[in-house]
PDB file of N, CA and C in Angstrom:
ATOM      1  N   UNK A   1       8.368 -12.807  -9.326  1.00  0.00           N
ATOM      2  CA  UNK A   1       9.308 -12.082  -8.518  1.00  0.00           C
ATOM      3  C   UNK A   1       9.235 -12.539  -7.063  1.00  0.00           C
ATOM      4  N   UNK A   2       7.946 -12.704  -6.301  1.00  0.00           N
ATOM      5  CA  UNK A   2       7.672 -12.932  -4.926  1.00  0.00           C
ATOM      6  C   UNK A   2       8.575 -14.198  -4.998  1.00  0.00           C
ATOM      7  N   UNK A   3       8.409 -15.560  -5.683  1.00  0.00           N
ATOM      8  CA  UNK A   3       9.257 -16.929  -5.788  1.00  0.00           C
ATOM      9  C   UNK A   3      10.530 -16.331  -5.885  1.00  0.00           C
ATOM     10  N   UNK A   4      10.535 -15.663  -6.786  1.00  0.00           N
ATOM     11  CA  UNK A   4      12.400 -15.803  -6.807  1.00  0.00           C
ATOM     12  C   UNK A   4      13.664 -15.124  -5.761  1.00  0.00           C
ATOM     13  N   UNK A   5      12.523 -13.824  -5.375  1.00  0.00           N
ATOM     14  CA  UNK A   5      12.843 -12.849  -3.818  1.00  0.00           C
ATOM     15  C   UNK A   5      12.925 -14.448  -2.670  1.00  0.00           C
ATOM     16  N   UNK A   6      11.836 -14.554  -2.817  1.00  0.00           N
ATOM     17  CA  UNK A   6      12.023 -15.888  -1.929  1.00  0.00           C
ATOM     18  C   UNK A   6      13.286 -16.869  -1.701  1.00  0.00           C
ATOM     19  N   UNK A   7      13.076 -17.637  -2.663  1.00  0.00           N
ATOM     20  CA  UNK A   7      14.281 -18.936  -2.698  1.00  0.00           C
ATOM     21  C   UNK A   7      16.024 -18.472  -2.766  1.00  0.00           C
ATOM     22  N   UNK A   8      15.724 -16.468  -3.474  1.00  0.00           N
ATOM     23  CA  UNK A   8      17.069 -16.514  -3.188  1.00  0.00           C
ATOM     24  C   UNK A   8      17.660 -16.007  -1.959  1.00  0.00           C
ATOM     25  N   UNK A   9      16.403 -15.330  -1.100  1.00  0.00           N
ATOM     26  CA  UNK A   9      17.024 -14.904   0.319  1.00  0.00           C
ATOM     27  C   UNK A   9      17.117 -16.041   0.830  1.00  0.00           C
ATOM     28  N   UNK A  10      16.805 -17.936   0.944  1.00  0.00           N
ATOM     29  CA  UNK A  10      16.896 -18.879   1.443  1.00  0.00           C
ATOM     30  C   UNK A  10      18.236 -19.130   1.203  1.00  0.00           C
ATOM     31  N   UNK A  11      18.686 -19.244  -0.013  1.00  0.00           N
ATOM     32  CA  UNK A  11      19.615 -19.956  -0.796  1.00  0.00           C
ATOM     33  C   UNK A  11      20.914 -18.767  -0.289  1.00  0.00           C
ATOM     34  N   UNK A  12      20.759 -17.390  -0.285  1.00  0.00           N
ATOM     35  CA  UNK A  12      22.405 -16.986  -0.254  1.00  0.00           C
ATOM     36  C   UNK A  12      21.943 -16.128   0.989  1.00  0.00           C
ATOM     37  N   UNK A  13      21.179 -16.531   2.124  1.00  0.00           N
ATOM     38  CA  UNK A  13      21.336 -15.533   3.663  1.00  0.00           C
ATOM     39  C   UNK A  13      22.502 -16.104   4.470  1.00  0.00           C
ATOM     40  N   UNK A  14      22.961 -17.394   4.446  1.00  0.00           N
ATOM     41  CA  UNK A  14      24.325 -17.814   4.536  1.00  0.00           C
ATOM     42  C   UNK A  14      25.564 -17.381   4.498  1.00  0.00           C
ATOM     43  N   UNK A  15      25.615 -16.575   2.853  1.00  0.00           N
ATOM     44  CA  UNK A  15      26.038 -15.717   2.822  1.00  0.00           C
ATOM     45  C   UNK A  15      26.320 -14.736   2.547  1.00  0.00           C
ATOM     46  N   UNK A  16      25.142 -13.878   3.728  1.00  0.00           N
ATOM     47  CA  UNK A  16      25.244 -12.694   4.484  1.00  0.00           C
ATOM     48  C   UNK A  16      24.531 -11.804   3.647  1.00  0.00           C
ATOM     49  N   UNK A  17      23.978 -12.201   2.217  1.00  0.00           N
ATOM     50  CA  UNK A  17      22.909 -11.199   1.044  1.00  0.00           C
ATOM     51  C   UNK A  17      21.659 -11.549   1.225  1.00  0.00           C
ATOM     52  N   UNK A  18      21.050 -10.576   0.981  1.00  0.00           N
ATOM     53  CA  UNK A  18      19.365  -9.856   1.443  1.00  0.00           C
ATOM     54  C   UNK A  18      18.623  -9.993   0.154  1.00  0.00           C
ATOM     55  N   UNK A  19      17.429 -10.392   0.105  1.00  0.00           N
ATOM     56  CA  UNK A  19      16.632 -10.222  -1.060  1.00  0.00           C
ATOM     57  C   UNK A  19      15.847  -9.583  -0.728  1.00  0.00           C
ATOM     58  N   UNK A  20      15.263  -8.241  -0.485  1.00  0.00           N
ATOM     59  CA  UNK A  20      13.810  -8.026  -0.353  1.00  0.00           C
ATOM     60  C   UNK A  20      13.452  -6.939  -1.752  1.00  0.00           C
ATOM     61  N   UNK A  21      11.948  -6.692  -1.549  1.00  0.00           N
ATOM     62  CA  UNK A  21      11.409  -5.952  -2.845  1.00  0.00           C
ATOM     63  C   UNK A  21      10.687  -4.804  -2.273  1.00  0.00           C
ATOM     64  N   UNK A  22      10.300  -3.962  -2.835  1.00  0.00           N
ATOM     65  CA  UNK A  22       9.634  -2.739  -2.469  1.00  0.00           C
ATOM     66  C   UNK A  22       8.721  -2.628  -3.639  1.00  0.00           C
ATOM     67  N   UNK A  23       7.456  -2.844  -3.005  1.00  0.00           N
ATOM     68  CA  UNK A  23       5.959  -2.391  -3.783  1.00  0.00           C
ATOM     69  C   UNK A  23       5.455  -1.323  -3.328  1.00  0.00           C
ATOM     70  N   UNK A  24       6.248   0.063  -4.395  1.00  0.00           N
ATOM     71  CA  UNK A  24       5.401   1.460  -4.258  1.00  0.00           C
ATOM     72  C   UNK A  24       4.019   1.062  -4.470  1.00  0.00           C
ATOM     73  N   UNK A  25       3.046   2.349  -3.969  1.00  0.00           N
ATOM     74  CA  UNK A  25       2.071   2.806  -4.631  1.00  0.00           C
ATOM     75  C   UNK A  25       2.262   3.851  -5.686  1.00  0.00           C
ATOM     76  N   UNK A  26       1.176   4.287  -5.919  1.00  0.00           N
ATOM     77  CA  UNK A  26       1.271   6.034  -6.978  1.00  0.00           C
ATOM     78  C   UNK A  26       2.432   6.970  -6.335  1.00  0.00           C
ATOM     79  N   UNK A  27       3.276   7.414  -7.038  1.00  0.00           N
ATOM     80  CA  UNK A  27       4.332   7.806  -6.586  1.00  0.00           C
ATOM     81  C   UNK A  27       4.042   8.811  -7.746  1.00  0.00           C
ATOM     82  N   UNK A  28       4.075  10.269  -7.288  1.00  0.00           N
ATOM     83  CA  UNK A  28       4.362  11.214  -8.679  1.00  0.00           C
ATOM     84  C   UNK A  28       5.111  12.021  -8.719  1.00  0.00           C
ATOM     85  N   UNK A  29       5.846  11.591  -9.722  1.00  0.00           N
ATOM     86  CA  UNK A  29       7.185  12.266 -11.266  1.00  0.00           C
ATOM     87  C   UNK A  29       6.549  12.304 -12.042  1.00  0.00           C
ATOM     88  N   UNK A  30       7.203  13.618 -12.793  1.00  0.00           N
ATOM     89  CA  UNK A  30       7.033  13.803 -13.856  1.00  0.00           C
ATOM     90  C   UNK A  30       7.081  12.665 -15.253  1.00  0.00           C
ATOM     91  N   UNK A  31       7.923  12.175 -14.909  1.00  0.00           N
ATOM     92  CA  UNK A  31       8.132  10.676 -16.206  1.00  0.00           C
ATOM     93  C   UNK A  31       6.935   9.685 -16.281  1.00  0.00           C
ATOM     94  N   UNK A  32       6.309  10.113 -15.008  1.00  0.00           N
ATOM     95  CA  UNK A  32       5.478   8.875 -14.761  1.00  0.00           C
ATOM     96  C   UNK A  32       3.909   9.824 -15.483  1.00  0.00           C
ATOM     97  N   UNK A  33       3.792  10.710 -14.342  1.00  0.00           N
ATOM     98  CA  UNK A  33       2.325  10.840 -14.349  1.00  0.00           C
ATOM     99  C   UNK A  33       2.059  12.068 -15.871  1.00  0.00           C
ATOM    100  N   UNK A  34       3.313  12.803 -16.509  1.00  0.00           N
ATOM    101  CA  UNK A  34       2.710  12.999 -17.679  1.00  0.00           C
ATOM    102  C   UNK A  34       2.511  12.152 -18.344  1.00  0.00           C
ATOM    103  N   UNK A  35       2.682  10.830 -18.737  1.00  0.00           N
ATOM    104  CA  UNK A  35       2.375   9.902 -19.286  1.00  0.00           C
ATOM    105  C   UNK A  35       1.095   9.720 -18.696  1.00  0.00           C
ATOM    106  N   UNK A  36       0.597   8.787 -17.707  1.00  0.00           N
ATOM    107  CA  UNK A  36      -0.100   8.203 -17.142  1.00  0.00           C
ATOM    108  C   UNK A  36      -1.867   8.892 -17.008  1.00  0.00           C
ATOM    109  N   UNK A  37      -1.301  10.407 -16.774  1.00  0.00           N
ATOM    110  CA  UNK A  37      -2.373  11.067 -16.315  1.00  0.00           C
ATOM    111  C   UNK A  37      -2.040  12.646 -16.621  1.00  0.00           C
ATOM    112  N   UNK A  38      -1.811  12.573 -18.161  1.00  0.00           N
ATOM    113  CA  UNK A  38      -1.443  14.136 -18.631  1.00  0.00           C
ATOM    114  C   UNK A  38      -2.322  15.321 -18.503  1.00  0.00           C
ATOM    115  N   UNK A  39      -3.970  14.669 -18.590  1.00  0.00           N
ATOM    116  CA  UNK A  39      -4.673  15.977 -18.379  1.00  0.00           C
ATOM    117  C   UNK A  39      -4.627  16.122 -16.797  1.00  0.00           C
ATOM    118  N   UNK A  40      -4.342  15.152 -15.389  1.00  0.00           N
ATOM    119  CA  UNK A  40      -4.734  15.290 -14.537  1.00  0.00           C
ATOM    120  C   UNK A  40      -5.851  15.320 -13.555  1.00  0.00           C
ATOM    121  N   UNK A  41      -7.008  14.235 -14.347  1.00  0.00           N
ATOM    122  CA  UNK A  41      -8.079  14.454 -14.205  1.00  0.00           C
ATOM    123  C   UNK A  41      -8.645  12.818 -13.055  1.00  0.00           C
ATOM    124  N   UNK A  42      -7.183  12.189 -13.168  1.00  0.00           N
ATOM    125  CA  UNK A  42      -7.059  11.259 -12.375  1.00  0.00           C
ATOM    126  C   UNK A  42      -6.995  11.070 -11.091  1.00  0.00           C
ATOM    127  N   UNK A  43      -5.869  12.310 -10.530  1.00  0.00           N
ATOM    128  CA  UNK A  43      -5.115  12.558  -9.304  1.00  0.00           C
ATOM    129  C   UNK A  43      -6.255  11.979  -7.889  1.00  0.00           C
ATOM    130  N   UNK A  44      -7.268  12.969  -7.938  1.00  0.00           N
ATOM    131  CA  UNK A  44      -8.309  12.630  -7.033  1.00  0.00           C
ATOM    132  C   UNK A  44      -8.674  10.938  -6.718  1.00  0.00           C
ATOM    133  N   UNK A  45      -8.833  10.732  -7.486  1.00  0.00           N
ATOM    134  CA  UNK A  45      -9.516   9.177  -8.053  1.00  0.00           C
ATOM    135  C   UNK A  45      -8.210   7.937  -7.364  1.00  0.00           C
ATOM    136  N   UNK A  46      -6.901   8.525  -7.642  1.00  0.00           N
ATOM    137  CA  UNK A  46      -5.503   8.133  -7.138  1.00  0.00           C
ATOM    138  C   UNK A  46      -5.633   8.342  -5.622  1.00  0.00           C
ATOM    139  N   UNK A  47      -6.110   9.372  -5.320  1.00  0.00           N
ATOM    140  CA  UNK A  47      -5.798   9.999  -4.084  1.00  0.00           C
ATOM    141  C   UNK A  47      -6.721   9.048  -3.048  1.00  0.00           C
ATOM    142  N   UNK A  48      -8.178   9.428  -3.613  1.00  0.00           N
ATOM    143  CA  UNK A  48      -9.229   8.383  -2.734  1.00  0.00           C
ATOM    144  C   UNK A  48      -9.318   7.410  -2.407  1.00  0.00           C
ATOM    145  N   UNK A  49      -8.611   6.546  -3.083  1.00  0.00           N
ATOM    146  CA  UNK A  49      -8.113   5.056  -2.848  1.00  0.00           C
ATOM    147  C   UNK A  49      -7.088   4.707  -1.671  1.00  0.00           C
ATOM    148  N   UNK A  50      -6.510   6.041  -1.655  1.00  0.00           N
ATOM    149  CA  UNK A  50      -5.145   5.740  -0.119  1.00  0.00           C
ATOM    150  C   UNK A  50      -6.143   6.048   0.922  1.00  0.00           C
ATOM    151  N   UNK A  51      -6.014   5.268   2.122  1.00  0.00           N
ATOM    152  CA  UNK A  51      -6.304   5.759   3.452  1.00  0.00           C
ATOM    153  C   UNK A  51      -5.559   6.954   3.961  1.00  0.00           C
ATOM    154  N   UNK A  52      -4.309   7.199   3.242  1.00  0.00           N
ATOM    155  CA  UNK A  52      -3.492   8.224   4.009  1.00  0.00           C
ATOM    156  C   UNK A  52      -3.843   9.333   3.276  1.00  0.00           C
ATOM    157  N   UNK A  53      -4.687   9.345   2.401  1.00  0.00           N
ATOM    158  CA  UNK A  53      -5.445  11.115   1.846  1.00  0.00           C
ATOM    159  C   UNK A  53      -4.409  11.554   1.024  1.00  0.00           C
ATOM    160  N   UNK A  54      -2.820  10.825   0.486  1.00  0.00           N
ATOM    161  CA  UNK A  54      -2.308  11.244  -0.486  1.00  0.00           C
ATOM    162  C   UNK A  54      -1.070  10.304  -1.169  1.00  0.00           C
ATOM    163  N   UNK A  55      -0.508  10.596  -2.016  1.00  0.00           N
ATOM    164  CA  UNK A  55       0.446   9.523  -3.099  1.00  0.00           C
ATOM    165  C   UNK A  55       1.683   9.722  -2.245  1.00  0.00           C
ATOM    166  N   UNK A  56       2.538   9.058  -2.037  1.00  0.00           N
ATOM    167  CA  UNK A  56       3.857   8.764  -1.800  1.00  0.00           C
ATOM    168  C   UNK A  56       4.350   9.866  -3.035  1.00  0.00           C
ATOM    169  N   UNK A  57       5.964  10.370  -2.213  1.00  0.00           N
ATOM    170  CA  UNK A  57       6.456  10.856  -2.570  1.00  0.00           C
ATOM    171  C   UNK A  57       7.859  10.184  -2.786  1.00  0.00           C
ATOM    172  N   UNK A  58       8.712  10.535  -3.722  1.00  0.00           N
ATOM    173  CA  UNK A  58      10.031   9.900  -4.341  1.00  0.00           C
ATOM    174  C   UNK A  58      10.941   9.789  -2.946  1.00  0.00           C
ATOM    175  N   UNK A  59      11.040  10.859  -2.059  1.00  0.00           N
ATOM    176  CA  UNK A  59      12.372  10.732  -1.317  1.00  0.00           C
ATOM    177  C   UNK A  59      11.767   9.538  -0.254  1.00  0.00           C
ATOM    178  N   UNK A  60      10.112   9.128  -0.243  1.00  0.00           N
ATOM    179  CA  UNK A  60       9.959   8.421   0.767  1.00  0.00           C
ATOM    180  C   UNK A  60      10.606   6.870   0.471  1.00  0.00           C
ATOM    181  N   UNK A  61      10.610   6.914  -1.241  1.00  0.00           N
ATOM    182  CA  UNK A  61      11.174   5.304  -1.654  1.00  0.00           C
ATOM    183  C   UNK A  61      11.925   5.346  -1.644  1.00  0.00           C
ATOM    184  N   UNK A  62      13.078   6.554  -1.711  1.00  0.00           N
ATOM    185  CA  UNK A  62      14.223   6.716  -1.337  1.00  0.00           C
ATOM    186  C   UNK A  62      15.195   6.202  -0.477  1.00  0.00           C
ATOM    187  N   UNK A  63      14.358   6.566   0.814  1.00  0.00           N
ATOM    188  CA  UNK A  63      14.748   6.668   2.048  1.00  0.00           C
ATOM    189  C   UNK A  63      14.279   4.814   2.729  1.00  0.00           C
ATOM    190  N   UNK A  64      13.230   4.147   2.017  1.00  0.00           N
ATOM    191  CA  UNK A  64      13.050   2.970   2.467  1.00  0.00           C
ATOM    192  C   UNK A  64      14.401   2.008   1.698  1.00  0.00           C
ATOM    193  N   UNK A  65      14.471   2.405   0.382  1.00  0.00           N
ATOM    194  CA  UNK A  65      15.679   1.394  -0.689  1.00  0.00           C
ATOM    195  C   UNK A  65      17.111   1.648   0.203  1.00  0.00           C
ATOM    196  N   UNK A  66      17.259   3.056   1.055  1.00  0.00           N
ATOM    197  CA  UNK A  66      18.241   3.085   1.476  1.00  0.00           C
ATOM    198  C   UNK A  66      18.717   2.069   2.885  1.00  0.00           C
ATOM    199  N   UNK A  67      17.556   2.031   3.640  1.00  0.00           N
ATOM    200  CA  UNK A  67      16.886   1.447   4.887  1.00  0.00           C
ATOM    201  C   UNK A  67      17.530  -0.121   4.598  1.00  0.00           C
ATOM    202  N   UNK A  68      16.346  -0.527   3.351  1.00  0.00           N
ATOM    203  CA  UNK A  68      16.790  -2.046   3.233  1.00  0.00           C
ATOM    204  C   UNK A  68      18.416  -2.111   2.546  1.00  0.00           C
ATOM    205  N   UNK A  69      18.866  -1.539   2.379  1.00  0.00           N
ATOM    206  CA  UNK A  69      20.563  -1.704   1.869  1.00  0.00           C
ATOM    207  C   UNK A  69      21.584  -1.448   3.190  1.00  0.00           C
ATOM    208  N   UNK A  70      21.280  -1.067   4.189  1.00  0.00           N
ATOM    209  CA  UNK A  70      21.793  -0.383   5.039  1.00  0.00           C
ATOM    210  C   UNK A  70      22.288  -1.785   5.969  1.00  0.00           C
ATOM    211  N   UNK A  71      23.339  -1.729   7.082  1.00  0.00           N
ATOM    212  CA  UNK A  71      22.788  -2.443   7.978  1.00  0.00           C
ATOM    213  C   UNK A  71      22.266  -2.916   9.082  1.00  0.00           C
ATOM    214  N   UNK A  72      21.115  -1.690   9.226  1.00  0.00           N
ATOM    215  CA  UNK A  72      20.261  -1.261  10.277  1.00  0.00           C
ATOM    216  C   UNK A  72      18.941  -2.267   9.740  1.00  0.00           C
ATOM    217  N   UNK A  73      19.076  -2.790   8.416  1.00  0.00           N
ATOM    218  CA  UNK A  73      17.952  -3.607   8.207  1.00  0.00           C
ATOM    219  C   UNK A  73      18.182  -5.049   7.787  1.00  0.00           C
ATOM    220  N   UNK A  74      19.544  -5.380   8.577  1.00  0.00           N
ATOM    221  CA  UNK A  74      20.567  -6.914   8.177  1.00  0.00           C
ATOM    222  C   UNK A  74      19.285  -8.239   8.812  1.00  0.00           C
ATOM    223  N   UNK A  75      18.489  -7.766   9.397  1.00  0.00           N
ATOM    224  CA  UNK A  75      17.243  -8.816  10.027  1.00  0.00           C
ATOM    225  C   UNK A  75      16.431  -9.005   8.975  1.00  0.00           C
ATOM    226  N   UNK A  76      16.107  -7.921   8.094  1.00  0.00           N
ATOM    227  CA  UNK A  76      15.095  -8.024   7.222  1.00  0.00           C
ATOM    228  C   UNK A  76      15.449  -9.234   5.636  1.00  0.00           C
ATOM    229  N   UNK A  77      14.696  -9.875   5.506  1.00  0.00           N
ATOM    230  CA  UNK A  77      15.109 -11.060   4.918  1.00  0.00           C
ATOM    231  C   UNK A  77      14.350 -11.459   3.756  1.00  0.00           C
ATOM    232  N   UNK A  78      14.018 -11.690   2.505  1.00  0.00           N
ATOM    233  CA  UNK A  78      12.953 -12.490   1.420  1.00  0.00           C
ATOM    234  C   UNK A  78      11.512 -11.602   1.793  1.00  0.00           C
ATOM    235  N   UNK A  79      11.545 -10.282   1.634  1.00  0.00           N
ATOM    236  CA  UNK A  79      10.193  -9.973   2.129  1.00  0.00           C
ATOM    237  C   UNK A  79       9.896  -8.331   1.168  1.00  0.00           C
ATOM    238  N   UNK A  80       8.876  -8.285   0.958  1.00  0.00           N
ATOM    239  CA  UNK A  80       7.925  -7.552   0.136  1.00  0.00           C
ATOM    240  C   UNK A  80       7.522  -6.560   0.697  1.00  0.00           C
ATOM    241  N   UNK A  81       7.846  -5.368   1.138  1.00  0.00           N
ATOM    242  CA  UNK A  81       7.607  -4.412   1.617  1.00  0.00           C
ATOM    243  C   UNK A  81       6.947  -2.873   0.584  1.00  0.00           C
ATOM    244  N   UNK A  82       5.505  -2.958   1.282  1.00  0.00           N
ATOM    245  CA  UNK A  82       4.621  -2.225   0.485  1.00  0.00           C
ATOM    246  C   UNK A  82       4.578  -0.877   1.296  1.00  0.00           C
ATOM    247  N   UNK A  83       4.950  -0.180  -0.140  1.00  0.00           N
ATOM    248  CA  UNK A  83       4.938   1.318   0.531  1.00  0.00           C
ATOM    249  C   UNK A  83       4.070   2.146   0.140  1.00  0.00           C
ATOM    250  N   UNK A  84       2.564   2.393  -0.174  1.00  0.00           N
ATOM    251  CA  UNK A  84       1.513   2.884  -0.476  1.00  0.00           C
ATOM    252  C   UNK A  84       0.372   3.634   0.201  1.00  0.00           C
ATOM    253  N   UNK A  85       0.946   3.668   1.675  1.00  0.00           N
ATOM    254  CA  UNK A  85      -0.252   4.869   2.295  1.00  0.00           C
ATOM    255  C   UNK A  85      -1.417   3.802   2.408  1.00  0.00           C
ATOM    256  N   UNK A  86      -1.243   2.893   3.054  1.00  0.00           N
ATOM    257  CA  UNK A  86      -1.998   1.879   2.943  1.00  0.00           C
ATOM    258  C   UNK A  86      -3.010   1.970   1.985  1.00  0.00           C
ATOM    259  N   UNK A  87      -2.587   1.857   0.619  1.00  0.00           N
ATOM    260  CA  UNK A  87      -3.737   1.465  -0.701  1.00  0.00           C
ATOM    261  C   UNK A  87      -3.986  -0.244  -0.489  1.00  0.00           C
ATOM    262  N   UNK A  88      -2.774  -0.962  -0.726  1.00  0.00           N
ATOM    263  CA  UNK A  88      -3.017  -2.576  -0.752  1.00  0.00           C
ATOM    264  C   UNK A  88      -3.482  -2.895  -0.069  1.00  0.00           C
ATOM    265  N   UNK A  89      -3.745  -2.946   1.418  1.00  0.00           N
ATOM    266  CA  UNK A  89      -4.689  -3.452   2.268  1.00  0.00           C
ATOM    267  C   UNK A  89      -5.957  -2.989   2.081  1.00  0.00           C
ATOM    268  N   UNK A  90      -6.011  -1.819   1.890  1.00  0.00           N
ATOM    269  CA  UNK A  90      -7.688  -1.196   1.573  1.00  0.00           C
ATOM    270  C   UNK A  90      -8.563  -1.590   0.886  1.00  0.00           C
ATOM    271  N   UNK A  91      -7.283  -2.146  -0.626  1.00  0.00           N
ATOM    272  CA  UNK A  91      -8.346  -2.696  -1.686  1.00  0.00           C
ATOM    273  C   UNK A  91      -8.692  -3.998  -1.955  1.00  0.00           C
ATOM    274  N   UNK A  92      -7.884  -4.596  -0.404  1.00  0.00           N
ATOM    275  CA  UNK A  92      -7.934  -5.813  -0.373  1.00  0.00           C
ATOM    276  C   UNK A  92      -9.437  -6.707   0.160  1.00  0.00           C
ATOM    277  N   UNK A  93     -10.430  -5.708   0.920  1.00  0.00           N
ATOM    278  CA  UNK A  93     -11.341  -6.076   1.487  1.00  0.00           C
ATOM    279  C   UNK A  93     -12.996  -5.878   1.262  1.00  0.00           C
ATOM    280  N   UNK A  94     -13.400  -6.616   1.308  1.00  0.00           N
ATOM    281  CA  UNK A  94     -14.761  -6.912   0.603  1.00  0.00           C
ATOM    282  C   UNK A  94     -15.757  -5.543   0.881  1.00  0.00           C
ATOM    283  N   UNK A  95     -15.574  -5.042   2.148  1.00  0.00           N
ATOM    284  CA  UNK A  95     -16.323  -3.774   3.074  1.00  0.00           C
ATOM    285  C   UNK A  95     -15.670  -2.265   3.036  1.00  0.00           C
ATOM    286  N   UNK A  96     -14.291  -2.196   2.691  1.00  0.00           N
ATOM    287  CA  UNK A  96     -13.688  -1.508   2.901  1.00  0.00           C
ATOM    288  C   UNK A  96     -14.007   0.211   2.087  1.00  0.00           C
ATOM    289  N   UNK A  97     -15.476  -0.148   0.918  1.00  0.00           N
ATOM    290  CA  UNK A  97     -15.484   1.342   0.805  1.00  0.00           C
ATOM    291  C   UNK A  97     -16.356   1.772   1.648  1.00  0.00           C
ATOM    292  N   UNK A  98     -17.151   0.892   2.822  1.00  0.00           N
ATOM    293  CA  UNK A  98     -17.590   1.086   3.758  1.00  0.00           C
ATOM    294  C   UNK A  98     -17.675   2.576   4.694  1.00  0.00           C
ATOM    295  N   UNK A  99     -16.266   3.515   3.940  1.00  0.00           N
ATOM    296  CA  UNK A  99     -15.464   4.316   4.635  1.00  0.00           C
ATOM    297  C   UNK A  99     -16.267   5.390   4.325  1.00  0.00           C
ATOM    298  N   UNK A 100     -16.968   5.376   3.054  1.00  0.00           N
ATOM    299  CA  UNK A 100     -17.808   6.487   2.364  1.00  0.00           C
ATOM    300  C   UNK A 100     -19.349   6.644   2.619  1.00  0.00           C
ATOM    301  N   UNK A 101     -19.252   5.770   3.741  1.00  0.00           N
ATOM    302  CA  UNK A 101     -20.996   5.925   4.376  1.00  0.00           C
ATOM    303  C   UNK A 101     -21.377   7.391   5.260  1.00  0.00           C
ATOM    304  N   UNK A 102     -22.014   8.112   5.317  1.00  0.00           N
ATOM    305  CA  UNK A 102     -22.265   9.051   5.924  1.00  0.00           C
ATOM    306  C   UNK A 102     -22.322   9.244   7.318  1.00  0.00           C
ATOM    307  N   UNK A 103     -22.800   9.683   8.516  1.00  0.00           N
ATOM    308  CA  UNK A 103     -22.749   9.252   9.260  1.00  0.00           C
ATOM    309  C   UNK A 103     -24.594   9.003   9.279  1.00  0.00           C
ATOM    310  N   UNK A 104     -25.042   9.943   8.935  1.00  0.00           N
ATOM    311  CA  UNK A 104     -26.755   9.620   9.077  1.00  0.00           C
ATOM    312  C   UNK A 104     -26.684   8.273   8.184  1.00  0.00           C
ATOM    313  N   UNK A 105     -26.073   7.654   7.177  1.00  0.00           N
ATOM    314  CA  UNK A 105     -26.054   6.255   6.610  1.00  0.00           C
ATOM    315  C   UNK A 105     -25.968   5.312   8.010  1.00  0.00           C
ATOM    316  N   UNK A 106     -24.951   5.702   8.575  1.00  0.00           N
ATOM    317  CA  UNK A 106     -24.383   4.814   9.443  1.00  0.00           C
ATOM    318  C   UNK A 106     -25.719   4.435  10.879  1.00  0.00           C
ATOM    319  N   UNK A 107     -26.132   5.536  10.831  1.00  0.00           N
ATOM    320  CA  UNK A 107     -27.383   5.566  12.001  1.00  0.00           C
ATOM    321  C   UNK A 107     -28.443   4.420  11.577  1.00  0.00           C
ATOM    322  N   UNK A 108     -28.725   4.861  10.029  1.00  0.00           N
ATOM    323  CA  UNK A 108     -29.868   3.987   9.584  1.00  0.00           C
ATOM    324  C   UNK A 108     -29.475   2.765   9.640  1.00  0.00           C
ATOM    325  N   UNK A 109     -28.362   2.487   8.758  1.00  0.00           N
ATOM    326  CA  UNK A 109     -27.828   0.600   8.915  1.00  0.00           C
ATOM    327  C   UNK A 109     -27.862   0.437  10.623  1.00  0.00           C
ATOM    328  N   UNK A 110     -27.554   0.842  11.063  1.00  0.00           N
ATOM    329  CA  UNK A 110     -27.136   0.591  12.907  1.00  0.00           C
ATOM    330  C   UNK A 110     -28.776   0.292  12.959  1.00  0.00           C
ATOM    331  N   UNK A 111     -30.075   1.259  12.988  1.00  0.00           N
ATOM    332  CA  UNK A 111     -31.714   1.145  13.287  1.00  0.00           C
ATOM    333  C   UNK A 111     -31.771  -0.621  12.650  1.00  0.00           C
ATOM    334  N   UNK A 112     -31.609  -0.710  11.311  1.00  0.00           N
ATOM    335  CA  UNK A 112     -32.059  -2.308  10.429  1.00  0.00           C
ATOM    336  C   UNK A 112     -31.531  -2.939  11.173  1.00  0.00           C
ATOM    337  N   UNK A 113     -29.743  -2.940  11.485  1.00  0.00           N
ATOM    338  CA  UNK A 113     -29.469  -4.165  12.162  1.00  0.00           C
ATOM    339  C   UNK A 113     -30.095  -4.359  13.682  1.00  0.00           C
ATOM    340  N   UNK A 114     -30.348  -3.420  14.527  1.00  0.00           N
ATOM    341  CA  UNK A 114     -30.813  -3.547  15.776  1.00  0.00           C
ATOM    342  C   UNK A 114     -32.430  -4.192  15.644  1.00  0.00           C
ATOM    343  N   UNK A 115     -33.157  -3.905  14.828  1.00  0.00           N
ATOM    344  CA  UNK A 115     -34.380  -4.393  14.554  1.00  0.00           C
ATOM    345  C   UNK A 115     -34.705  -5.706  14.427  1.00  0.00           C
ATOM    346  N   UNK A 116     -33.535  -6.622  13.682  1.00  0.00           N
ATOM    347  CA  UNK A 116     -33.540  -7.671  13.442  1.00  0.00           C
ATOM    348  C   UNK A 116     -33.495  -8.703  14.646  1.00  0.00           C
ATOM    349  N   UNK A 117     -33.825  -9.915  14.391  1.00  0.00           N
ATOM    350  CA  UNK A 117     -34.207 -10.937  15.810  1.00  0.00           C
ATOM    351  C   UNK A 117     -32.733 -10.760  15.999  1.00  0.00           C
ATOM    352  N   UNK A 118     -32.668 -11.360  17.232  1.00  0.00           N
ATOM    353  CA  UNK A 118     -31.083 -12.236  18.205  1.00  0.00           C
ATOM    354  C   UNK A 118     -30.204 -10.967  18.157  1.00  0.00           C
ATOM    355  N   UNK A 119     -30.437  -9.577  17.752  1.00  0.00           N
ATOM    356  CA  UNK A 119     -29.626  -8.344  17.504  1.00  0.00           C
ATOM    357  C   UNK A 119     -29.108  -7.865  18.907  1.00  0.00           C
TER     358      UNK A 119
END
């Protein structure tokens, strides 16, 4: 999809058509999450993973699909726009559950690293 979003916003921005894509995160409906997560024992586990402390809601993809169709967004061009409460960047990084250290954790790592030579 990313290739083909691509080559065709190259190929027809000429003339004057937009390719872009929208990568929700956890978004919950009913269609989705009784399937997905019927007892509900997931939600949390969904939840902890966003930096923003909760799932996207429907009118927010709404309101972005409307954005990129509009032509208040005629600049926007071949591009992938992730709408997830920043999940994708979060889980993108080697440190990032880093977030779940305590703060007395945080004191002790801070004591080891200061201890060490050239610190």
């Amino acid at each position: 999809m990313h290739i083909n979003k691509g080559s065709l916003a190259f190929e027809w921005a000429q003339y004057g058509m937009r390719f872009n894509c929208i990568s929700p995160g956890p978004i919950e409906t009913k269609g989705a999450f009784s399937r997905l997560d019927p007892t509900g024992q997931f939600m949390d586990k969904f939840i902890k993973r966003i930096p923003a402390g909760r799932i996207g809601e429907v009118n927010e993809l709404v309101n972005l699909a409307i954005y990129l169709m509009s032509d208040y967004s005629n600049w926007i061009n071949g591009q992938v726009i992730r709408l997830n409460g920043g999940e994708y960047p979060s889980g993108a990084g080697m440190f990032n559950q880093l977030v779940q250290v305590t703060n007395e954790q945080w004191d002790a790592l801070e004591s080891m690293i200061r201890s060490t030579k050239g610190s």
